[in-house]
C-alpha atoms as a PDB file:
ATOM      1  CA  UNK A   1      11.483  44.739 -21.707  1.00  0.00           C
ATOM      2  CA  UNK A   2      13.388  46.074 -19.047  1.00  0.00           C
ATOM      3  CA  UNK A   3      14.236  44.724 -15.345  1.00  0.00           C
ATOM      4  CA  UNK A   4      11.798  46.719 -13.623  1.00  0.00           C
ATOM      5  CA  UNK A   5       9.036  45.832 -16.148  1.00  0.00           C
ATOM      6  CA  UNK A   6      10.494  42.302 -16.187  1.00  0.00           C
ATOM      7  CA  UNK A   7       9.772  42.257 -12.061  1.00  0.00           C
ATOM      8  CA  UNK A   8       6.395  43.740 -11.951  1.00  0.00           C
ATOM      9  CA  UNK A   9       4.802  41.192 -15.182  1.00  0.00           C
ATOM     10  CA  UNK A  10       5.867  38.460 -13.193  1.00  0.00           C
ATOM     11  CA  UNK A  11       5.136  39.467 -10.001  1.00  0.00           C
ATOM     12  CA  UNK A  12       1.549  40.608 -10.975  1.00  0.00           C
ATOM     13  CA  UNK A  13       0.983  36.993 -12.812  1.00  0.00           C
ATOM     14  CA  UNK A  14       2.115  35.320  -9.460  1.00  0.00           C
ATOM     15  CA  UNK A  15      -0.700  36.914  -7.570  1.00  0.00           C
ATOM     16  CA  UNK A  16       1.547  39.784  -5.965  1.00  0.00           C
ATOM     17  CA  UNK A  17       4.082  37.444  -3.830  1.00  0.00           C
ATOM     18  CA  UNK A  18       7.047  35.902  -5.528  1.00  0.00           C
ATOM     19  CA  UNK A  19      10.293  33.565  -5.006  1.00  0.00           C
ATOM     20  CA  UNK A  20      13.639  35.041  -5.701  1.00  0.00           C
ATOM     21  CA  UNK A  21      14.386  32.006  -7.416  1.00  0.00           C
ATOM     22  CA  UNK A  22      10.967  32.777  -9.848  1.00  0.00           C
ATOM     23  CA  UNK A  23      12.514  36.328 -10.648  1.00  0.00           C
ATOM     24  CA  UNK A  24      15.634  34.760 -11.650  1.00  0.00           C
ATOM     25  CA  UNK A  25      13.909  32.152 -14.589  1.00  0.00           C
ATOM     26  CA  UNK A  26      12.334  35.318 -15.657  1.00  0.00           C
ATOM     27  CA  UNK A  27      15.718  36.841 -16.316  1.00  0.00           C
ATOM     28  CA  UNK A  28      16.807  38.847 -13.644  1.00  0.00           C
ATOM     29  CA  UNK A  29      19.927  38.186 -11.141  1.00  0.00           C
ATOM     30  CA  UNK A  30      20.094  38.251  -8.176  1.00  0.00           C
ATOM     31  CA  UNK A  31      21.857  42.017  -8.338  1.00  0.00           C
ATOM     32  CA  UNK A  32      18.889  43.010 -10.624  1.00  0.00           C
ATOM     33  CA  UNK A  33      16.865  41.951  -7.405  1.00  0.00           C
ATOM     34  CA  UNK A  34      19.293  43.427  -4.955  1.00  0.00           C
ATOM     35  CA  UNK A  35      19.127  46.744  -7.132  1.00  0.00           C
ATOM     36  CA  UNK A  36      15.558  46.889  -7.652  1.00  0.00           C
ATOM     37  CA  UNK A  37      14.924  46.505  -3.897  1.00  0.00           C
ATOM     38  CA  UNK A  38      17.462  49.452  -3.037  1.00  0.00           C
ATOM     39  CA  UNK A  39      15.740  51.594  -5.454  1.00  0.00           C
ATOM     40  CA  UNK A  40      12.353  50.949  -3.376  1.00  0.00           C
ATOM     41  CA  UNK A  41      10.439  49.130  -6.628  1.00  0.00           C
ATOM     42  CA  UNK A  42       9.864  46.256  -4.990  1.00  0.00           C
ATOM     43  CA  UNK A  43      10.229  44.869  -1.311  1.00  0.00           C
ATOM     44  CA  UNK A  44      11.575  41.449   0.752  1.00  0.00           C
ATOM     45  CA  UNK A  45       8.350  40.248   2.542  1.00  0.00           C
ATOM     46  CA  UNK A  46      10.010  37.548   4.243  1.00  0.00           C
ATOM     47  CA  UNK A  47      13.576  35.745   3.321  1.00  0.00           C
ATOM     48  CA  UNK A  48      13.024  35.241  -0.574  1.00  0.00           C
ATOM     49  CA  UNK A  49      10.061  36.356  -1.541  1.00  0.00           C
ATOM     50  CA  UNK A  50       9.386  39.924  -2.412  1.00  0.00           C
ATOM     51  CA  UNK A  51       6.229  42.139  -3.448  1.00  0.00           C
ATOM     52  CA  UNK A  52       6.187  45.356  -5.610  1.00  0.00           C
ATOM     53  CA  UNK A  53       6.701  48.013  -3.255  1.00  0.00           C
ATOM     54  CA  UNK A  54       3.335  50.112  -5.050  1.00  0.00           C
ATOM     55  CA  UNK A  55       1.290  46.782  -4.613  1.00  0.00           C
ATOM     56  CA  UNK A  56      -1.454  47.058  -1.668  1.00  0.00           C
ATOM     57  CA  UNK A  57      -0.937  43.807  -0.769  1.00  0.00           C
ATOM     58  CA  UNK A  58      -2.827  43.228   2.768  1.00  0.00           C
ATOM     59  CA  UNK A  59      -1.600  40.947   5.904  1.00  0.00           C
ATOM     60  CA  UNK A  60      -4.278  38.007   5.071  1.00  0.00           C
ATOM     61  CA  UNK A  61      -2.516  37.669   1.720  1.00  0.00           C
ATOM     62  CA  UNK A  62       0.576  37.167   2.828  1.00  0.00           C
ATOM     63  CA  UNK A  63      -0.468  34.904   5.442  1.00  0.00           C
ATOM     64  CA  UNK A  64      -2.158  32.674   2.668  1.00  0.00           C
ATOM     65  CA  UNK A  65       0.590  32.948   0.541  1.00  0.00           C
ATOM     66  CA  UNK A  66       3.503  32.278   2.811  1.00  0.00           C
ATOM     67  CA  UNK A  67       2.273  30.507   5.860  1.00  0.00           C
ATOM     68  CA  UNK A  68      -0.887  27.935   4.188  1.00  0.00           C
ATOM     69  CA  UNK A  69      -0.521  25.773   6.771  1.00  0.00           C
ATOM     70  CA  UNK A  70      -1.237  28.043   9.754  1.00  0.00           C
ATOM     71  CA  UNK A  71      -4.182  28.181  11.669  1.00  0.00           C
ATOM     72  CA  UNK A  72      -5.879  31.527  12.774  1.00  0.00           C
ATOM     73  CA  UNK A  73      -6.339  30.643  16.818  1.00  0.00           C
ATOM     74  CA  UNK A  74      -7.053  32.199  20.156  1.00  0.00           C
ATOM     75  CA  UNK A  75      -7.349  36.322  20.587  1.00  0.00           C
ATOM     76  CA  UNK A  76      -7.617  36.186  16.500  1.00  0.00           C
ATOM     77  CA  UNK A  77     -10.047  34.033  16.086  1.00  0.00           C
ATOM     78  CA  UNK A  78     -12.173  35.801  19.228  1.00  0.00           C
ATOM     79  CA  UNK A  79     -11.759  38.845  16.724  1.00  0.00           C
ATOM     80  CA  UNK A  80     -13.097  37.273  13.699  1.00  0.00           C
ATOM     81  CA  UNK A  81     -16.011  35.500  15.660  1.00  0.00           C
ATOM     82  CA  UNK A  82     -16.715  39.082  17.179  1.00  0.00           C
ATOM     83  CA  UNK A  83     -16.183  37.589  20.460  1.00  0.00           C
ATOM     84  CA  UNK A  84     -14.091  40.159  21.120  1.00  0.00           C
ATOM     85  CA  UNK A  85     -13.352  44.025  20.108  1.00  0.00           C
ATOM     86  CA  UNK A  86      -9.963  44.199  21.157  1.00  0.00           C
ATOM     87  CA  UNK A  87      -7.665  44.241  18.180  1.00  0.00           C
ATOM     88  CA  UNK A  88      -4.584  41.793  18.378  1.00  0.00           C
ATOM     89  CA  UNK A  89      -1.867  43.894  17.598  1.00  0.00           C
ATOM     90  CA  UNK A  90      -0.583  40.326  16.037  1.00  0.00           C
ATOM     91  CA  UNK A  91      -1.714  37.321  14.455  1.00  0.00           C
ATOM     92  CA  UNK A  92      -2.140  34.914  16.422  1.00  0.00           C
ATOM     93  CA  UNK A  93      -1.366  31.628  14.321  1.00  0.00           C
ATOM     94  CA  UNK A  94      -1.101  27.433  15.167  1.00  0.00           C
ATOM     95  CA  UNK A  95       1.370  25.797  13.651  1.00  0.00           C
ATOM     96  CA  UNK A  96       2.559  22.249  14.288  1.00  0.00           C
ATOM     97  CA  UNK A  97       5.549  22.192  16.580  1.00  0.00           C
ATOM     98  CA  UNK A  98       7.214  20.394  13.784  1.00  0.00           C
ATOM     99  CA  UNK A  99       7.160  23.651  11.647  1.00  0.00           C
ATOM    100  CA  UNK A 100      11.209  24.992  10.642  1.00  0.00           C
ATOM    101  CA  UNK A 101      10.670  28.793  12.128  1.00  0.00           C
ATOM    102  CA  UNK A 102      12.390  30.322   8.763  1.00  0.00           C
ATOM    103  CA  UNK A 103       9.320  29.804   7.798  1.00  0.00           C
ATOM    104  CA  UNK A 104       7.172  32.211  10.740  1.00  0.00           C
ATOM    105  CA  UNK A 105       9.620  34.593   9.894  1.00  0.00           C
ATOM    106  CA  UNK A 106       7.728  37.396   7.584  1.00  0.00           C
ATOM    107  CA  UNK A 107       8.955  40.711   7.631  1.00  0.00           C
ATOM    108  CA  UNK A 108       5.478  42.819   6.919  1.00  0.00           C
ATOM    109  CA  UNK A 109       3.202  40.639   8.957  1.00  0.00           C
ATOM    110  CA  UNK A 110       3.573  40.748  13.295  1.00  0.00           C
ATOM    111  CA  UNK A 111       3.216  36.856  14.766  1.00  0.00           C
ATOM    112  CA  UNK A 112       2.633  35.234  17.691  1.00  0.00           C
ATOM    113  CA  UNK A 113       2.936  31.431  16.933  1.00  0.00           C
ATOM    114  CA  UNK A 114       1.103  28.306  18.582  1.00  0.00           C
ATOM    115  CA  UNK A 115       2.761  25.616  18.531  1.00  0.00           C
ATOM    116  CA  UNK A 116       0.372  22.727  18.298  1.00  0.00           C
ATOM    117  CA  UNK A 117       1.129  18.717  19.140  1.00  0.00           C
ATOM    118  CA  UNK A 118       0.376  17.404  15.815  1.00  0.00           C
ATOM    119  CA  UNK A 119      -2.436  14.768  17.258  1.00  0.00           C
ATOM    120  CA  UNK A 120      -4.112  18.164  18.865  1.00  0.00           C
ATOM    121  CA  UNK A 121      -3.551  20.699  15.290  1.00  0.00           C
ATOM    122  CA  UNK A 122      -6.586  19.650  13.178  1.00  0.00           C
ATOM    123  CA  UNK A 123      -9.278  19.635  15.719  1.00  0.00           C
ATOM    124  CA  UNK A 124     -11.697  22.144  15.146  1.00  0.00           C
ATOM    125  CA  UNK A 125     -10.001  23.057  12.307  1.00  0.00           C
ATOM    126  CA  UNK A 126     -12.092  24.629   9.846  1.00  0.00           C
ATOM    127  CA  UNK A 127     -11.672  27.750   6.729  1.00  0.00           C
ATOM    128  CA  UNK A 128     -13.421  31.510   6.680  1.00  0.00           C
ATOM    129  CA  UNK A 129     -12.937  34.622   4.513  1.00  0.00           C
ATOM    130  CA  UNK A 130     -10.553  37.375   5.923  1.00  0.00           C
ATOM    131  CA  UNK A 131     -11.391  40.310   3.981  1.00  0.00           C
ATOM    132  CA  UNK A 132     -11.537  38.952   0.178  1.00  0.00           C
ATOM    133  CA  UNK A 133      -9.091  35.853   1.653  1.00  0.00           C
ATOM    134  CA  UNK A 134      -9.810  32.183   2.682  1.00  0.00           C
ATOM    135  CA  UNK A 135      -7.299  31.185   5.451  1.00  0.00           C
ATOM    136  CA  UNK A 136      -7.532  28.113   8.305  1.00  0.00           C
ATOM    137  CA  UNK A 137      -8.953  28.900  11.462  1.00  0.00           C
ATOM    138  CA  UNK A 138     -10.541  27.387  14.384  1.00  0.00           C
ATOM    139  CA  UNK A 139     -14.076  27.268  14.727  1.00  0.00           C
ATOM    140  CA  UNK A 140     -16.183  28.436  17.517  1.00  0.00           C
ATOM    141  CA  UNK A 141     -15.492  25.734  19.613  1.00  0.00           C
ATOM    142  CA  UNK A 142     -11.648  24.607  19.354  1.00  0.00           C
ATOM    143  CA  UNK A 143     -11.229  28.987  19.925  1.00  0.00           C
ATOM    144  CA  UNK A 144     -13.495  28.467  23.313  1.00  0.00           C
ATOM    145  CA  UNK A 145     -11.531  25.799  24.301  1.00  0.00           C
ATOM    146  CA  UNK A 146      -8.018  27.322  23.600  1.00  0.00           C
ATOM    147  CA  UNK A 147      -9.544  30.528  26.015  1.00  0.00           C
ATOM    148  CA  UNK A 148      -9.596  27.957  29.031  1.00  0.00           C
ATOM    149  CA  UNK A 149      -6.390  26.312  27.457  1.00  0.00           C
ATOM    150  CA  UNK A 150      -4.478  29.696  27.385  1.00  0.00           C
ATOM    151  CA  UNK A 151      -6.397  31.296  29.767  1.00  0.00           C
ATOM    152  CA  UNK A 152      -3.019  32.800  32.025  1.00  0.00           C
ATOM    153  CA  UNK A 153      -1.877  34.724  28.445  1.00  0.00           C
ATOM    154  CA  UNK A 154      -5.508  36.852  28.349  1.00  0.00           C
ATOM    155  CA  UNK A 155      -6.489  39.639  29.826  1.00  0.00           C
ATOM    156  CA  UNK A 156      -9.327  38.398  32.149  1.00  0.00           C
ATOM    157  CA  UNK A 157     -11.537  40.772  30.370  1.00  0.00           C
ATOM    158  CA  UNK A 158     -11.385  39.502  26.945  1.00  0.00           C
ATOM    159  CA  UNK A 159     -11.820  36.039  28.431  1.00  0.00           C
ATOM    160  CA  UNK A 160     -15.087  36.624  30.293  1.00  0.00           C
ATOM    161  CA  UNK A 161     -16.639  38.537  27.211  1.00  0.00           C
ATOM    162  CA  UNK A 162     -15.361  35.474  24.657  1.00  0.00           C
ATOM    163  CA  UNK A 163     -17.451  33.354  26.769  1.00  0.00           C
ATOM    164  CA  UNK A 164     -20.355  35.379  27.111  1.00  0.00           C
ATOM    165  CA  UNK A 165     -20.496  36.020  23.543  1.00  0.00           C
ATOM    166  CA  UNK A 166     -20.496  32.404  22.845  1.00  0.00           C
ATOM    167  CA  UNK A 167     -23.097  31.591  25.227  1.00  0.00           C
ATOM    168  CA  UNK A 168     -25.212  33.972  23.121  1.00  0.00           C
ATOM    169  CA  UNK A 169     -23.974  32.819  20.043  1.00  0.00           C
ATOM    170  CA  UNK A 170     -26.774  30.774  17.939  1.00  0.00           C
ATOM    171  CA  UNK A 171     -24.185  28.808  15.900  1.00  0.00           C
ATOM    172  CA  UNK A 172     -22.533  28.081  19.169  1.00  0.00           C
ATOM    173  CA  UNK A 173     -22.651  23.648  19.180  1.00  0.00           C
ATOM    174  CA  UNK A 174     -21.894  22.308  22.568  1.00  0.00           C
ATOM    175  CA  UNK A 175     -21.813  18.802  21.377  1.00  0.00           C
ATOM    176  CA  UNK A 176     -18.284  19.513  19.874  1.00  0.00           C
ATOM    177  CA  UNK A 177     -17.453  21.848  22.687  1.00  0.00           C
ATOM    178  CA  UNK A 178     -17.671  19.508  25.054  1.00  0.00           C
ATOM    179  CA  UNK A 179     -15.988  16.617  22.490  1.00  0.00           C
ATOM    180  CA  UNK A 180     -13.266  19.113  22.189  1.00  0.00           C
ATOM    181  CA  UNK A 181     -12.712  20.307  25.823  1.00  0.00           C
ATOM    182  CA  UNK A 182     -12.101  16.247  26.440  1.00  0.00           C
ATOM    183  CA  UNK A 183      -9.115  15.898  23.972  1.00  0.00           C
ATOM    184  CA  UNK A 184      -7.716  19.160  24.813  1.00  0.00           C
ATOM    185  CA  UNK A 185      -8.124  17.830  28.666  1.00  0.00           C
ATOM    186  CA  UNK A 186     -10.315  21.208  29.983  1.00  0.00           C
ATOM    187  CA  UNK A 187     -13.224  19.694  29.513  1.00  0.00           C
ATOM    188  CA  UNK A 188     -13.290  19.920  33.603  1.00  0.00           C
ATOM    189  CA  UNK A 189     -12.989  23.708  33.447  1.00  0.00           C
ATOM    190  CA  UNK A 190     -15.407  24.297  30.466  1.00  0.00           C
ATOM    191  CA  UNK A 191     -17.996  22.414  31.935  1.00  0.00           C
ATOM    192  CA  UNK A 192     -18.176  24.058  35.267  1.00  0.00           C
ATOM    193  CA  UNK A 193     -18.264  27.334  33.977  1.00  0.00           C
ATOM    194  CA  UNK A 194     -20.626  26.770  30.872  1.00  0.00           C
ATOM    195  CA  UNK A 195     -22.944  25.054  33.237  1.00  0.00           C
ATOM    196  CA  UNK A 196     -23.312  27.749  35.842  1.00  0.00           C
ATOM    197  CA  UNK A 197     -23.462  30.364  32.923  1.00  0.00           C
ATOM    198  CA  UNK A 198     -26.335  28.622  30.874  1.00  0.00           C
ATOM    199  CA  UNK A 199     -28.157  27.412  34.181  1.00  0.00           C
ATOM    200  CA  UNK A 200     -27.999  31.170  35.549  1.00  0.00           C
END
């Protein structure tokens, strides 16, 4: 078998995303790697890990590959709940603030990291399909929450139609909004606003 046929078996049996170090028990060294990536057969996604350069591999796998532990949060999450149609042009992810960074940095996927106090990173904390891929994000809630939270990083569009869409959101649960908005300390904020717009 040669290298490049070496590279893509175990690549494809790794689901698409490998370790340098994984290439090199398969046989290859690390100038087989270095070679092979020159020639444009296979690609670095981040630092030591690679992908065949033919493979369509898509941004949610590599985020569930390479970065497990994230959480998919704020103008993301407003996205996926369709409480917004403005397209992040990154992903915006929570991480704890313990985190090293080597690991945010991926090559083939844009990032805009949260970092999270540890006590605050699991509330609300839940897991959806991304096209065909399960990763972390925040529910409803924790994502309404983080809109008052981050509020001076949105556009004040996008913020007012997030909570309108909520409000006329039947899965929407107040309960744990308003459980939320106290550890995250805007429950004042939430409350004011939510009342006038459900009273109105």
């Amino acid at each position: 078998m040669n290298k490049k046929d070496i590279a893509k078996n175990t690549i494809e049996k790794s689901g698409g995303i490998i370790k340098t170090a994984d290439l090199i028990n398969a046989g290859l060294t690390k100038s087989d790697i270095t070679n092979l990536a020159n020639d444009c057969f296979i690609e670095r996604v981040k630092h030591g890990h690679y992908r065949l350069s033919e493979a369509n591999i898509s941004e949610e796998q590599i985020l569930s590959t390479l970065l497990p532990e994230g959480i998919v949060c704020v103008q993301s999450a407003l996205f996926h709940y369709g409480y917004s149609d403005y397209t992040p042009r990154e992903w915006n992810i929570a991480v704890q603030r313990t985190i090293s960074r080597s690991k945010l940095k991926i090559d083939e996927v844009p990032l805009k990291a949260y970092y999270i106090q540890n006590e605050l990173f699991e509330i609300g904390k839940t897991t959806d399909d991304f096209n065909g891929f399960m990763l972390n994000v925040y529910d409803r809630e924790r994502t309404i929450c983080d809109c008052f939270k981050y509020k001076n990083q949105l556009d004040n569009e996008i913020f007012n139609k997030a909570i309108n869409a909520y409000i006329s959101d039947d899965k929407k649960n107040l309960a744990n909004l308003s459980k939320y908005a106290k550890q995250l300390k805007v429950y004042k904020k939430v409350t004011e606003l939510m009342e006038v717009l459900l009273n109105g």
